[in-house]
PDB file of N, CA and C in Angstrom:
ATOM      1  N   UNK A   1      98.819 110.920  97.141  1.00  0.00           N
ATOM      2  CA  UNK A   1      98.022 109.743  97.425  1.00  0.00           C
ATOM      3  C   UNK A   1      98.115 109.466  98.924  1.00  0.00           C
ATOM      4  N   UNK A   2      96.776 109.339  99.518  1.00  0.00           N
ATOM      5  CA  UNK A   2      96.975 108.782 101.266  1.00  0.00           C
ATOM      6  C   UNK A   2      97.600 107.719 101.336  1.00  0.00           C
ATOM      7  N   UNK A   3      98.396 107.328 102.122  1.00  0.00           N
ATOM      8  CA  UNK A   3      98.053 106.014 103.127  1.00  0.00           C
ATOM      9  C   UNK A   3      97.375 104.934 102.495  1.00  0.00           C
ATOM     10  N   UNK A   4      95.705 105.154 102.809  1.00  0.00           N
ATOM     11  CA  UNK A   4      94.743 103.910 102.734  1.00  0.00           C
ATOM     12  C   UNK A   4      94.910 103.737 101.357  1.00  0.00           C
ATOM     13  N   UNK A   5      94.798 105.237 100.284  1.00  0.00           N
ATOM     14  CA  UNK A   5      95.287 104.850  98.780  1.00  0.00           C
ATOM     15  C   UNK A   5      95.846 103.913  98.706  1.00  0.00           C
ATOM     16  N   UNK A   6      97.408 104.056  99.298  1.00  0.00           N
ATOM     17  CA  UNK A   6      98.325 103.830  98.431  1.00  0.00           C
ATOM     18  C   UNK A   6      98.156 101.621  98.978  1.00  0.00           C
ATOM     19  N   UNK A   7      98.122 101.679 100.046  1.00  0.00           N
ATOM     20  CA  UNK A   7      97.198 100.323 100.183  1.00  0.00           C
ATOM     21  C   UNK A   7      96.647  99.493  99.782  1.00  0.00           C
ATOM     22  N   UNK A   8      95.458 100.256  98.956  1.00  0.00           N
ATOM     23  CA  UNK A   8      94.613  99.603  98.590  1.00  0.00           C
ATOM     24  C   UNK A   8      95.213  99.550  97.017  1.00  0.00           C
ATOM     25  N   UNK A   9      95.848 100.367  96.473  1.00  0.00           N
ATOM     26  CA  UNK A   9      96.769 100.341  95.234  1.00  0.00           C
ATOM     27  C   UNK A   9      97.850  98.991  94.953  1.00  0.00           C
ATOM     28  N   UNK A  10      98.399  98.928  96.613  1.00  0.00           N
ATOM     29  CA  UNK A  10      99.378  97.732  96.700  1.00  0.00           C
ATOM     30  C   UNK A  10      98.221  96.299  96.590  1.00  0.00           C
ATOM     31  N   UNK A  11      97.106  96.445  97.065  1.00  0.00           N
ATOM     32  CA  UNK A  11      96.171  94.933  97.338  1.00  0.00           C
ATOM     33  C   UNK A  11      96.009  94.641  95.759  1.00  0.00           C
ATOM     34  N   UNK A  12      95.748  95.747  94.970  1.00  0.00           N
ATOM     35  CA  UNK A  12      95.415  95.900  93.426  1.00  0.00           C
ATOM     36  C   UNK A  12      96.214  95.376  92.570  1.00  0.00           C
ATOM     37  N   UNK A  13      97.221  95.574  92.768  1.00  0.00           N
ATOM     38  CA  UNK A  13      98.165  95.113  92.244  1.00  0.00           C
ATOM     39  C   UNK A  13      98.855  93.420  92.737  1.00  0.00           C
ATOM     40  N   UNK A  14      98.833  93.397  93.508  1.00  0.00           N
ATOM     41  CA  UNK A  14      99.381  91.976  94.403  1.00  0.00           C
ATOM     42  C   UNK A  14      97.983  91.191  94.009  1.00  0.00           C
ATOM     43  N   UNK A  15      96.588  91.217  93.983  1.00  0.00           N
ATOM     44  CA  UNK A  15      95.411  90.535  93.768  1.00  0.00           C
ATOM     45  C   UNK A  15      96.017  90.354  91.956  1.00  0.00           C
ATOM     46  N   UNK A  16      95.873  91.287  90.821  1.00  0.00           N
ATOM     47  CA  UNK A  16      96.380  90.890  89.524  1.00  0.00           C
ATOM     48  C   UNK A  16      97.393  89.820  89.172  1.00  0.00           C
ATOM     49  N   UNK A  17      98.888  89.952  90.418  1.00  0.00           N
ATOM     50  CA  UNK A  17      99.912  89.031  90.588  1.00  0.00           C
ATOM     51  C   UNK A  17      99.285  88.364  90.239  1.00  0.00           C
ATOM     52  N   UNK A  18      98.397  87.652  91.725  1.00  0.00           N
ATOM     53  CA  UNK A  18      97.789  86.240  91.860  1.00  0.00           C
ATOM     54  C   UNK A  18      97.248  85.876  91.189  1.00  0.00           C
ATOM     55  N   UNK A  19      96.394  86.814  90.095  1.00  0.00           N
ATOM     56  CA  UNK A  19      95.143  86.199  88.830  1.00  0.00           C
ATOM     57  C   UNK A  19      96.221  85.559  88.213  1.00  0.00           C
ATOM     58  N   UNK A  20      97.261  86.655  87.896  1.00  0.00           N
ATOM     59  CA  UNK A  20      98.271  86.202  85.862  1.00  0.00           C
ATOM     60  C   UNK A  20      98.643  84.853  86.277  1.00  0.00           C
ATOM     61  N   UNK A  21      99.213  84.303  87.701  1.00  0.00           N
ATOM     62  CA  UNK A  21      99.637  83.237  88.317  1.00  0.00           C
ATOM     63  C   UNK A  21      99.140  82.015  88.603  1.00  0.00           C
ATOM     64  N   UNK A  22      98.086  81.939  88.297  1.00  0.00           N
ATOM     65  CA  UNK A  22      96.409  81.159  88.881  1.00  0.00           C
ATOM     66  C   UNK A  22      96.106  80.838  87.197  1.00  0.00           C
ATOM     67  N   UNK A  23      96.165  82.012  86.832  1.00  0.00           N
ATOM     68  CA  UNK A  23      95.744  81.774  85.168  1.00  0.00           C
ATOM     69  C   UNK A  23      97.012  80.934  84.500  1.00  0.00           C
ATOM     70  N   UNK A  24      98.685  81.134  84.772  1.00  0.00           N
ATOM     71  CA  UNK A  24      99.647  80.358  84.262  1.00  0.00           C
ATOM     72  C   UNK A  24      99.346  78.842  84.963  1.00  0.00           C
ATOM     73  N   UNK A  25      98.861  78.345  85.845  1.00  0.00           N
ATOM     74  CA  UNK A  25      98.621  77.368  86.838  1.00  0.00           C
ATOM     75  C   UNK A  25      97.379  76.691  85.723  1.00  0.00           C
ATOM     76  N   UNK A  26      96.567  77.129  85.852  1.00  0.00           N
ATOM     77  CA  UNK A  26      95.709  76.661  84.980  1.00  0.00           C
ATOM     78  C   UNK A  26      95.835  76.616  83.900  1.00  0.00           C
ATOM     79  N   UNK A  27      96.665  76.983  82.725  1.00  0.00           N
ATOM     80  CA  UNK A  27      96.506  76.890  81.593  1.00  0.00           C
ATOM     81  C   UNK A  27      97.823  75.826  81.352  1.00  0.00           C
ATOM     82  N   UNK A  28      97.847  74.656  82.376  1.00  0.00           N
ATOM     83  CA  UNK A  28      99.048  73.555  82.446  1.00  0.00           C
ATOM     84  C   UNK A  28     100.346  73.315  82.967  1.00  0.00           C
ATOM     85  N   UNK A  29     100.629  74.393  84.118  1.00  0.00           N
ATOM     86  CA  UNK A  29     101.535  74.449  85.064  1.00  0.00           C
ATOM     87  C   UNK A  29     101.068  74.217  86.488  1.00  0.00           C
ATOM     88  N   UNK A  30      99.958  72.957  86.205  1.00  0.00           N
ATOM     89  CA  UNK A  30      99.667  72.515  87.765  1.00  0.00           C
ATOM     90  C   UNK A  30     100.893  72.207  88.580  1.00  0.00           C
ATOM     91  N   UNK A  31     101.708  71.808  88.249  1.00  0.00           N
ATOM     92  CA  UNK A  31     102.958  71.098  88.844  1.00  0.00           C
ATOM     93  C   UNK A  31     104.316  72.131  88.973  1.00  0.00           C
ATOM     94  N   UNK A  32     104.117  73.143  88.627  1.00  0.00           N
ATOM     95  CA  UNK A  32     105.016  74.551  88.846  1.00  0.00           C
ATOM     96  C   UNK A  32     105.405  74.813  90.391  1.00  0.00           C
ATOM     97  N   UNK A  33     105.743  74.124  90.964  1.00  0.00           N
ATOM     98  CA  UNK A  33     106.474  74.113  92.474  1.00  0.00           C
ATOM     99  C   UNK A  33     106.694  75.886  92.703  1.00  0.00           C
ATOM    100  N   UNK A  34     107.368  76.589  91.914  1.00  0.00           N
ATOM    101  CA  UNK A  34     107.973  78.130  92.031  1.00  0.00           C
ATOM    102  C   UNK A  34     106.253  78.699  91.660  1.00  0.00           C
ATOM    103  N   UNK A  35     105.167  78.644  90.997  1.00  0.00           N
ATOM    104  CA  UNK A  35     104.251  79.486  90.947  1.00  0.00           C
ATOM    105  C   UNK A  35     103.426  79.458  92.158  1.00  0.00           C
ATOM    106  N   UNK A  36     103.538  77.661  92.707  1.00  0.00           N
ATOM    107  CA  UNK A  36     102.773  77.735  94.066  1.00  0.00           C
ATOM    108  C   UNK A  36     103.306  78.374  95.039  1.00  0.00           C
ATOM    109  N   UNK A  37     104.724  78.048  95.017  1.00  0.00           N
ATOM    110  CA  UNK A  37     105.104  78.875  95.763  1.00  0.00           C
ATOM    111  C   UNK A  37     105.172  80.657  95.688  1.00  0.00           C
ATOM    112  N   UNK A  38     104.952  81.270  94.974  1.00  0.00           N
ATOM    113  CA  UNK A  38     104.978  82.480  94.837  1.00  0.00           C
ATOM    114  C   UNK A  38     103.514  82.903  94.713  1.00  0.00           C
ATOM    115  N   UNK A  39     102.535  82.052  94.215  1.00  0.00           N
ATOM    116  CA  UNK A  39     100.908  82.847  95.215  1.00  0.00           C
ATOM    117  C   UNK A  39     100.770  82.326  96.707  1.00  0.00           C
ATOM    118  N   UNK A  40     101.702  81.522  97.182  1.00  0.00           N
ATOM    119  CA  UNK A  40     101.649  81.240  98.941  1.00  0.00           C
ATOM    120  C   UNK A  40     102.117  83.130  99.159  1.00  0.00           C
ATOM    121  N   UNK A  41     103.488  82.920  98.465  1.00  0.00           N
ATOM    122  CA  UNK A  41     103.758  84.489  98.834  1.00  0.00           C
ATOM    123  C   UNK A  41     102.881  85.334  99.174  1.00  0.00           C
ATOM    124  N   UNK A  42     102.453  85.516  98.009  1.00  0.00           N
ATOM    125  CA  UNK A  42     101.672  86.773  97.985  1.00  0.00           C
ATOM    126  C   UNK A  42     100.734  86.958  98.418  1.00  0.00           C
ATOM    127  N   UNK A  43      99.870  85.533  98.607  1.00  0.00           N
ATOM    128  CA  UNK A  43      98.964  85.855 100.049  1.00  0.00           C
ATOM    129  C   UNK A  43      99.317  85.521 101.258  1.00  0.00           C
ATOM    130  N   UNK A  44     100.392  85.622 101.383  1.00  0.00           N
ATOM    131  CA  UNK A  44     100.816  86.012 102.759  1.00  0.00           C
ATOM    132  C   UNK A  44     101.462  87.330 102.818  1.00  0.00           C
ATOM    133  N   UNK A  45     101.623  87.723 101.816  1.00  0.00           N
ATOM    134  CA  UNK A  45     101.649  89.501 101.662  1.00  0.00           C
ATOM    135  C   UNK A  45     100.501  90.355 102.138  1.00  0.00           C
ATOM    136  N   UNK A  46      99.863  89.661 101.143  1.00  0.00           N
ATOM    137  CA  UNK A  46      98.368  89.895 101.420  1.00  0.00           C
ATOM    138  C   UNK A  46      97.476  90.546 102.722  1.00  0.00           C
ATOM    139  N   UNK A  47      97.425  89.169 102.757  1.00  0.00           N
ATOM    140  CA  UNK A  47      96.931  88.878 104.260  1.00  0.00           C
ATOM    141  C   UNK A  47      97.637  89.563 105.629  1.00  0.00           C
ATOM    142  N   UNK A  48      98.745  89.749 105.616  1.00  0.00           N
ATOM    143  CA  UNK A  48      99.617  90.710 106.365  1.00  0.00           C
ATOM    144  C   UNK A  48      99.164  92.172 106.105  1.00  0.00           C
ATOM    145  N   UNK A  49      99.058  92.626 105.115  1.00  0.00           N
ATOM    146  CA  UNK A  49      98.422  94.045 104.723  1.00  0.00           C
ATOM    147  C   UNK A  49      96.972  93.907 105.241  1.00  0.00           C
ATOM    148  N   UNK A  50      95.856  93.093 105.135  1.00  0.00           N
ATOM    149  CA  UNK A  50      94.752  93.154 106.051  1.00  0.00           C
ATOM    150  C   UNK A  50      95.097  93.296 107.403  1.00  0.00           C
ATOM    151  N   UNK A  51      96.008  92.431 108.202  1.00  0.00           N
ATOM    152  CA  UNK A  51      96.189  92.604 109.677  1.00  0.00           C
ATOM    153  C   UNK A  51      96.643  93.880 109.824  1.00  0.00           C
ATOM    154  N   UNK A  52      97.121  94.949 108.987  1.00  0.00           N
ATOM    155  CA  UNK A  52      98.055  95.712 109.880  1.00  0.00           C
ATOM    156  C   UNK A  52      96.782  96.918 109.752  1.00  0.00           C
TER     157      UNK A  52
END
């Protein structure tokens, strides 16, 4: 697997994170302090993998 593969494999996976997380958020864990905090994470994972 290249490089850009394996990349775009990591965005694939880190984007799913954020759905299952978004979807636990919404289905009545608005107030989950640790889920907000862990999709801040991950799009700042994210978003770091676009800059580089």
């Amino acid at each position: 697997m290249s490089e850009q593969e394996q990349l775009m494999d990591n965005l694939l996976n880190v984007d799913l994170e954020i759905i299952d997380i978004v979807r636990e958020l919404h289905q009545g864990n608005w107030d989950s302090d640790s889920h907000k905090k862990q999709v801040g994470d991950l799009l700042k994972i994210r978003d770091e993998w676009f800059r580089s």
